[in-house]
C-alpha atoms as a PDB file:
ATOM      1  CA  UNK A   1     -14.527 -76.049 -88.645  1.00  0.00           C
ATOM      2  CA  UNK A   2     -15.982 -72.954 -87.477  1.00  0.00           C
ATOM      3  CA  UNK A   3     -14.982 -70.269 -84.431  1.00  0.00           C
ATOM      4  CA  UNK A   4     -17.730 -67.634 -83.357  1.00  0.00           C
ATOM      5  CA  UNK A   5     -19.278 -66.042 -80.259  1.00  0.00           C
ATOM      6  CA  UNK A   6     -22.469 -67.887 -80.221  1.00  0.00           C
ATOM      7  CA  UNK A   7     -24.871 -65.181 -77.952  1.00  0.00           C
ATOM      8  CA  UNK A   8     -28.773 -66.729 -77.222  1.00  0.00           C
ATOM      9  CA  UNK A   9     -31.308 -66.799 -74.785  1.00  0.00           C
ATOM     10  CA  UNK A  10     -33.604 -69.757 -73.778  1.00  0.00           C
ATOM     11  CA  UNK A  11     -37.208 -69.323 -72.639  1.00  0.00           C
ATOM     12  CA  UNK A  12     -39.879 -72.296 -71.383  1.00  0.00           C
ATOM     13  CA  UNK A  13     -41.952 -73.398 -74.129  1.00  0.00           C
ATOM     14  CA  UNK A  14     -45.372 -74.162 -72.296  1.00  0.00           C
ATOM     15  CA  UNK A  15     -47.448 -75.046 -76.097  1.00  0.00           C
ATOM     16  CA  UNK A  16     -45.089 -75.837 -79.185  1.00  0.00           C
ATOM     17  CA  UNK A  17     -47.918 -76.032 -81.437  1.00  0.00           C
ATOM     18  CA  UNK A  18     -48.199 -72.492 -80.850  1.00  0.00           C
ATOM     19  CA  UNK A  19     -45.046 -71.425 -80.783  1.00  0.00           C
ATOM     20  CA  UNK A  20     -44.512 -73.087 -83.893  1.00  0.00           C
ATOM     21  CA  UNK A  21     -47.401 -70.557 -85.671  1.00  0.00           C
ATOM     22  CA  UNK A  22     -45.666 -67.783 -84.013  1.00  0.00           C
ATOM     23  CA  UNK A  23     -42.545 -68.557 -85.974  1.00  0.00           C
ATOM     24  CA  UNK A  24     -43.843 -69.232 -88.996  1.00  0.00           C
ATOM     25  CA  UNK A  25     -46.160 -65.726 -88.782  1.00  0.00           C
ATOM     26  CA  UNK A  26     -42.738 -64.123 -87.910  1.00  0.00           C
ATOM     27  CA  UNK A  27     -41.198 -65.389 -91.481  1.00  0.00           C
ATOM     28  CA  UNK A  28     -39.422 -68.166 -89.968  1.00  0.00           C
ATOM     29  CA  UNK A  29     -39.130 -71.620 -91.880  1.00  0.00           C
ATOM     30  CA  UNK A  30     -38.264 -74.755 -90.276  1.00  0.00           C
ATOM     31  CA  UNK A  31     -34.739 -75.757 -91.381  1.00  0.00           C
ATOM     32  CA  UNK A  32     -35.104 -79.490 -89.444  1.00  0.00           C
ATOM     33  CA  UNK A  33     -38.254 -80.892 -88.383  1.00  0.00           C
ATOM     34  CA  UNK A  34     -37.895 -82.501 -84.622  1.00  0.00           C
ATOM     35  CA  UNK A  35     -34.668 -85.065 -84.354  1.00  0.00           C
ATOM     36  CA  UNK A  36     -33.463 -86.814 -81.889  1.00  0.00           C
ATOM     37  CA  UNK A  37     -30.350 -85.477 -80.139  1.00  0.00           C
ATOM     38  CA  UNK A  38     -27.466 -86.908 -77.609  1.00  0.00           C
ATOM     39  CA  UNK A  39     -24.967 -84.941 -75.748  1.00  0.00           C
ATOM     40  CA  UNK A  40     -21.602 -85.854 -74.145  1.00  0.00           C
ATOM     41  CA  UNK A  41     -20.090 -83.463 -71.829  1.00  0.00           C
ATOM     42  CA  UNK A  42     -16.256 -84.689 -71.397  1.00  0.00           C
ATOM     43  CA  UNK A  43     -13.540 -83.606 -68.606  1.00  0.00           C
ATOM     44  CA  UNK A  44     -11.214 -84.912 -66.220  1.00  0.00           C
ATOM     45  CA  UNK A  45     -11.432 -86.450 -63.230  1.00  0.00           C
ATOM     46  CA  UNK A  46     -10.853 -83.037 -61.383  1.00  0.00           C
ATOM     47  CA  UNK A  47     -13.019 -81.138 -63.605  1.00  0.00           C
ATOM     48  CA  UNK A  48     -10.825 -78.855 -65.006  1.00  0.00           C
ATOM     49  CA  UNK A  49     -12.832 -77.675 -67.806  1.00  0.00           C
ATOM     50  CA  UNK A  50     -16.408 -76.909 -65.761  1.00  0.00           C
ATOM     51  CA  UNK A  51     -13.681 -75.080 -63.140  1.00  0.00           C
ATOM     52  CA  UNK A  52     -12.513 -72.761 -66.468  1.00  0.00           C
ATOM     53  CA  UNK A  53     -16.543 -72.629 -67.211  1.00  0.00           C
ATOM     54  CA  UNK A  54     -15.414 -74.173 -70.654  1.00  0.00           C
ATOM     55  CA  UNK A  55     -17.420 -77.388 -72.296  1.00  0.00           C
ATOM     56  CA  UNK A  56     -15.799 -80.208 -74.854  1.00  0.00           C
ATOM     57  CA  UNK A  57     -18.802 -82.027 -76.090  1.00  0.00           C
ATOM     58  CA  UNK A  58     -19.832 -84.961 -78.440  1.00  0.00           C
ATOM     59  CA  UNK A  59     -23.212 -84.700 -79.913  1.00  0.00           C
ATOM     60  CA  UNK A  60     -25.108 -86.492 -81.871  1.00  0.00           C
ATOM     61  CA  UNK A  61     -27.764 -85.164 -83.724  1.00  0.00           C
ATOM     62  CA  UNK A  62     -29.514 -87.801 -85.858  1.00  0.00           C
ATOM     63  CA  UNK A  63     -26.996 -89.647 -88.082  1.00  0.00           C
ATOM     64  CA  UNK A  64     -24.424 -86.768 -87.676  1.00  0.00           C
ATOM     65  CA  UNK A  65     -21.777 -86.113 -85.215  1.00  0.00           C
ATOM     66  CA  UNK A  66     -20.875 -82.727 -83.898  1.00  0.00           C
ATOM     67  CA  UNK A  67     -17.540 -81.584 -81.823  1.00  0.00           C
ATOM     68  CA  UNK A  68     -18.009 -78.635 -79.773  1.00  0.00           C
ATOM     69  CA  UNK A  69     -15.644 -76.509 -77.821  1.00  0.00           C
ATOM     70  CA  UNK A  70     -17.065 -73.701 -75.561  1.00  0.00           C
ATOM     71  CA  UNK A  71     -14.825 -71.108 -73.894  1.00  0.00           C
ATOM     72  CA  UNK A  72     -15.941 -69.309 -70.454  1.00  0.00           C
ATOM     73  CA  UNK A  73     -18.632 -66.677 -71.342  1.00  0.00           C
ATOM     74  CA  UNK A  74     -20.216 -63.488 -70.055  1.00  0.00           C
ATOM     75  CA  UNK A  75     -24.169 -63.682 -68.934  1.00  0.00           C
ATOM     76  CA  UNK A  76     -25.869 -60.331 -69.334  1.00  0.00           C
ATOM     77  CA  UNK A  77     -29.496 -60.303 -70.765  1.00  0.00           C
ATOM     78  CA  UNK A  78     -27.588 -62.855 -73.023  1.00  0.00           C
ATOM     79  CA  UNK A  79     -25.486 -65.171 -72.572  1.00  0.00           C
ATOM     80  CA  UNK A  80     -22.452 -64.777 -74.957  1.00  0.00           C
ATOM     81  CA  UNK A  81     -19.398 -67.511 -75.437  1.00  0.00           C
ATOM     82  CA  UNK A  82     -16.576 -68.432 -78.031  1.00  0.00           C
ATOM     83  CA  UNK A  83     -17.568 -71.419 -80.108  1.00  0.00           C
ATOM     84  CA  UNK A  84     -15.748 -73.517 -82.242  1.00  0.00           C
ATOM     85  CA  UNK A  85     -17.177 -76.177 -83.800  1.00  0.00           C
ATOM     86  CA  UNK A  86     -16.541 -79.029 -86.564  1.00  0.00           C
ATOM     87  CA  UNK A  87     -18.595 -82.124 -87.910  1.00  0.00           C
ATOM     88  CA  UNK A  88     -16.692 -85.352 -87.423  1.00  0.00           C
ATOM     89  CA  UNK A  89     -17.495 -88.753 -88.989  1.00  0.00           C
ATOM     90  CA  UNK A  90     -17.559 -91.319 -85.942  1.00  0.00           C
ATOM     91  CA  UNK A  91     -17.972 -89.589 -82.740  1.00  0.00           C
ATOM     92  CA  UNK A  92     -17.305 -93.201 -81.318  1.00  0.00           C
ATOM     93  CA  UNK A  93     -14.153 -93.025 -82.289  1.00  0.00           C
ATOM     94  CA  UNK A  94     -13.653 -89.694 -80.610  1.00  0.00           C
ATOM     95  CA  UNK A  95     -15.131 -91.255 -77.309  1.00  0.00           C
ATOM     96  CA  UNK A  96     -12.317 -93.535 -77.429  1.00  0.00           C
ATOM     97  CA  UNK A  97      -9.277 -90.766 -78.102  1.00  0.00           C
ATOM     98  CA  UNK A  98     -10.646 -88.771 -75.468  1.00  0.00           C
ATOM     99  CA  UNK A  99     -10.949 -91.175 -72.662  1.00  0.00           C
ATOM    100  CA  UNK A 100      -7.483 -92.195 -73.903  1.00  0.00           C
ATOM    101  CA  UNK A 101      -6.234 -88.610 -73.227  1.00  0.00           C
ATOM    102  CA  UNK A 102      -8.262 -88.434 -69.851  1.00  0.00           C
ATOM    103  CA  UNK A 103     -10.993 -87.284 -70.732  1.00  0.00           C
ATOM    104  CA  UNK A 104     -14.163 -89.131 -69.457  1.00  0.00           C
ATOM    105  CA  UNK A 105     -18.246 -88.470 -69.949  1.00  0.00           C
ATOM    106  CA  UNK A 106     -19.230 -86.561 -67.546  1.00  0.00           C
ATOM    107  CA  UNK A 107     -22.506 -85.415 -68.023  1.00  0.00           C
ATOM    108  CA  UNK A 108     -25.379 -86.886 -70.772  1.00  0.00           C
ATOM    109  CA  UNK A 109     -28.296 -85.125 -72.177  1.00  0.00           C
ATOM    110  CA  UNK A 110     -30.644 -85.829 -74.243  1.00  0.00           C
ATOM    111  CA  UNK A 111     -33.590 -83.755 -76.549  1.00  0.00           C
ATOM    112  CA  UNK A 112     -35.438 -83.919 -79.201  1.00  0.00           C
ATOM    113  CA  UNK A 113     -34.796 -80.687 -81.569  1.00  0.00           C
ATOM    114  CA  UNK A 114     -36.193 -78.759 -84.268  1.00  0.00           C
ATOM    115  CA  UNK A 115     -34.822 -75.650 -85.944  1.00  0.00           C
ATOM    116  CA  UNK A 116     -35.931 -72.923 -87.240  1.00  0.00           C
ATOM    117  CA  UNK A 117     -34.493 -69.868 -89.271  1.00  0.00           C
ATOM    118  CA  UNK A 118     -35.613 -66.722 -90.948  1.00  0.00           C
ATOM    119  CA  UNK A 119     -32.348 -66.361 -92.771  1.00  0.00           C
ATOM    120  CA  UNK A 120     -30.344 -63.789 -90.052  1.00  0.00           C
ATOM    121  CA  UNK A 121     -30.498 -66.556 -86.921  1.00  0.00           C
ATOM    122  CA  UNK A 122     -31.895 -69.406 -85.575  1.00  0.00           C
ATOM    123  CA  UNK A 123     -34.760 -70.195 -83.158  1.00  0.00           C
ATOM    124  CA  UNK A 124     -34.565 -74.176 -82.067  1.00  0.00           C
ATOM    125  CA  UNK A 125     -37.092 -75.813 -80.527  1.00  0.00           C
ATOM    126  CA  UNK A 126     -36.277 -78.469 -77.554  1.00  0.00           C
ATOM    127  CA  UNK A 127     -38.038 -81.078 -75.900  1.00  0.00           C
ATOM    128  CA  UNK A 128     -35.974 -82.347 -72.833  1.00  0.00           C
ATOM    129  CA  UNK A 129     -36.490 -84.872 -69.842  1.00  0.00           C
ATOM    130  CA  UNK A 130     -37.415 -82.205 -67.982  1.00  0.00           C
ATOM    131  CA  UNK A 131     -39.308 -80.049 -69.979  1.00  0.00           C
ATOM    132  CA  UNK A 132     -39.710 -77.697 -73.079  1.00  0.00           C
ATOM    133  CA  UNK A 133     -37.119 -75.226 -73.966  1.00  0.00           C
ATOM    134  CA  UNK A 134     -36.135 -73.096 -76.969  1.00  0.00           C
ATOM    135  CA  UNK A 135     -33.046 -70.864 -77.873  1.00  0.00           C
ATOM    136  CA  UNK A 136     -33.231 -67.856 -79.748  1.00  0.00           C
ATOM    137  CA  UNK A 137     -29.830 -67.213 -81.208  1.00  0.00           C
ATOM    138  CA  UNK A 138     -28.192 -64.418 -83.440  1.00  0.00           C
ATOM    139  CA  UNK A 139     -26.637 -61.090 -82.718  1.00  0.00           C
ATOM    140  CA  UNK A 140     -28.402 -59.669 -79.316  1.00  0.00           C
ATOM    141  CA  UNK A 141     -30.691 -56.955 -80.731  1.00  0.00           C
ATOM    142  CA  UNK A 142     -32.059 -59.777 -83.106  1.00  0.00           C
ATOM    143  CA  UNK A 143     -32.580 -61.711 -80.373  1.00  0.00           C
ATOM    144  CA  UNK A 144     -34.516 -59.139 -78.767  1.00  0.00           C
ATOM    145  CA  UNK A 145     -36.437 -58.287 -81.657  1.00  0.00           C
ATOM    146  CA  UNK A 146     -37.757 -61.859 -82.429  1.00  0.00           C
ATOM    147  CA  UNK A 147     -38.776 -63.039 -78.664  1.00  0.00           C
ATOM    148  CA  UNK A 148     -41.038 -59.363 -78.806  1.00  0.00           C
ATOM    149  CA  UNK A 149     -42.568 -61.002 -82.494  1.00  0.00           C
ATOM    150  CA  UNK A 150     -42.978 -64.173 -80.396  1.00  0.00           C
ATOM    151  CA  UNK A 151     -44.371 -62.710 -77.531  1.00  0.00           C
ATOM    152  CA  UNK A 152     -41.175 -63.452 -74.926  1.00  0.00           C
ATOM    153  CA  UNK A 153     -40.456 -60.801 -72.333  1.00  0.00           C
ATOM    154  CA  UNK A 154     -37.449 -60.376 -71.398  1.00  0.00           C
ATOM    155  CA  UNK A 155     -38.059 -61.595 -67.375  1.00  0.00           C
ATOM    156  CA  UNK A 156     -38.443 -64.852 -69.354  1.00  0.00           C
ATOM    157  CA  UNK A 157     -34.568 -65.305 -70.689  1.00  0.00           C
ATOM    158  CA  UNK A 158     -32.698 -67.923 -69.466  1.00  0.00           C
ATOM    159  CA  UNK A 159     -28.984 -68.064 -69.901  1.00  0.00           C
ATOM    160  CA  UNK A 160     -27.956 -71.025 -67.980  1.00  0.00           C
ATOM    161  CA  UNK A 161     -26.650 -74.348 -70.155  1.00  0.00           C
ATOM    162  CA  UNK A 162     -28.381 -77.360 -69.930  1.00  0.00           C
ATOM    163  CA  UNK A 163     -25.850 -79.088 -67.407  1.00  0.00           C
ATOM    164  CA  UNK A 164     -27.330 -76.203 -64.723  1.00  0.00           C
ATOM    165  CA  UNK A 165     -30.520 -76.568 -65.571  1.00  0.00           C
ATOM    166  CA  UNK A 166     -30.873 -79.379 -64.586  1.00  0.00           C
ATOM    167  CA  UNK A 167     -28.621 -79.171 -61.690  1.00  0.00           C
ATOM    168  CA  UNK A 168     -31.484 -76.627 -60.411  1.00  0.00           C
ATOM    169  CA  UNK A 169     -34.216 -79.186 -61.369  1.00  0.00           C
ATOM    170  CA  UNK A 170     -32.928 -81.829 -59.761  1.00  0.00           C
ATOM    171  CA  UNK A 171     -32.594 -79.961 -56.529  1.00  0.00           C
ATOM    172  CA  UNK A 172     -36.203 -78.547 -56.680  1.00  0.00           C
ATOM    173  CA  UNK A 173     -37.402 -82.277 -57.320  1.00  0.00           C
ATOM    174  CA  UNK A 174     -35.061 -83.937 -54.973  1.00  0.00           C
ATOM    175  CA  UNK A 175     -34.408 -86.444 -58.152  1.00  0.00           C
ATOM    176  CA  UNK A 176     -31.357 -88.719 -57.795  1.00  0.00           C
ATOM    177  CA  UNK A 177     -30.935 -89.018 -62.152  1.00  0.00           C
ATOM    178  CA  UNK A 178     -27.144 -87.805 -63.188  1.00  0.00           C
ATOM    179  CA  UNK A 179     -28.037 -87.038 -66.791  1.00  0.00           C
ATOM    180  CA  UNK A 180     -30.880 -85.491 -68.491  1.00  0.00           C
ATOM    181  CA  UNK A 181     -31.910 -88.754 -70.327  1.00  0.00           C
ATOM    182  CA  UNK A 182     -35.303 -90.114 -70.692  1.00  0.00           C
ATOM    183  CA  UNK A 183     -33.757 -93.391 -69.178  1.00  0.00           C
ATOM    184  CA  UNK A 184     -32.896 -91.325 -65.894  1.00  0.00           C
ATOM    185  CA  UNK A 185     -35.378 -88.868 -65.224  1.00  0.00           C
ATOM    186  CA  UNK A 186     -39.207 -89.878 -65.000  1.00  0.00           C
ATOM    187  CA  UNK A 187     -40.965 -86.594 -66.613  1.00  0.00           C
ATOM    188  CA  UNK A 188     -44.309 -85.619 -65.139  1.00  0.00           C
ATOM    189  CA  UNK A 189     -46.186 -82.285 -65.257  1.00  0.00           C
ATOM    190  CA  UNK A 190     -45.712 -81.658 -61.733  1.00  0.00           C
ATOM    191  CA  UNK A 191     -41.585 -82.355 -62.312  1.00  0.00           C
ATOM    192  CA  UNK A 192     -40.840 -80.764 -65.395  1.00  0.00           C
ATOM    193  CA  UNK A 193     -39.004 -77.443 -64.980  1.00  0.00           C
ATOM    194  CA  UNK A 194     -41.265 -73.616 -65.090  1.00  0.00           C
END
């Protein structure tokens, strides 16, 4: 198991092909080539946790699951939170303990991933239901310092999760989908998010 403040940015990705070169001119290598990834956001019925700004999740990424606990962060120019994290070996299994302790899905997202280190952080690469994202995490002035070698200004940071992206993009398209999940959301140029 492992506890850290996890800081990061996210910026559209409008041409991974070239973003990829970017990296690898900037000395990055990639670490996972693109796999297929499933979140589960859990909470209560009165949704305690997204009240405390906090996240339990489930993820599954590949053949390997992935428990996550996020505490409330701060957004600057970054967005910084407490993370503790811990592989697990059936995450179906954990579905079933946490609905038994009242705990429910409720929120689903899927992507397809790729990461990407140069040894101090990690850059990952994301292709959602609703368009291409990537994260640039690490300590903040390493952050900085790679989206400059990658040619991301700083206008372009996002620090919103996935669960409010898509809130937004679902209110700009007027789409009735309640997870980010190929199955829910149709993706078309004119709906995908940027």
């Amino acid at each position: 198991m492992t506890a850290n403040n996890e800081t990061e940015i996210k910026f559209l990705v409008h041409d991974i092909e070239a973003l990829r070169g970017k990296l690898r001119e900037s000395g990055f290598r990639e670490l996972t080539p693109r796999t297929h990834e499933m979140n589960t956001l859990y909470d209560t019925p009165e949704q305690e946790l997204r009240k405390r700004r906090e996240l339990l999740r489930i993820r599954k990424y590949g053949d390997d699951w992935v428990l996550t606990h996020k505490s409330k962060g701060s957004n600057g120019r970054h967005k910084t939170r407490e993370e503790i994290e811990t592989k697990v070996a059936d995450g179906e299994k954990l579905d079933a303990i946490f609905r038994a302790l009242g705990y429910a899905p409720s929120f689903r997202y899927e992507k397809f991933r790729a990461e990407w280190s140069d040894g101090r952080g990690h850059v990952v690469v994301d292709e959602t239901p609703i368009g291409n994202l990537a994260e640039i995490e690490g300590d903040a002035e390493w952050i900085d310092e790679v989206a400059r070698k990658i040619g991301v200004q700083e206008s372009d940071y996002i620090t919103l999760n996935y669960a409010s992206l898509f809130d937004e993009w679902k209110k700009r398209t007027k789409s009735g989908a309640r997870n980010m999940t190929w199955e829910e959301v149709k993706t078309s140029g004119d709906r995908a998010i940027g």
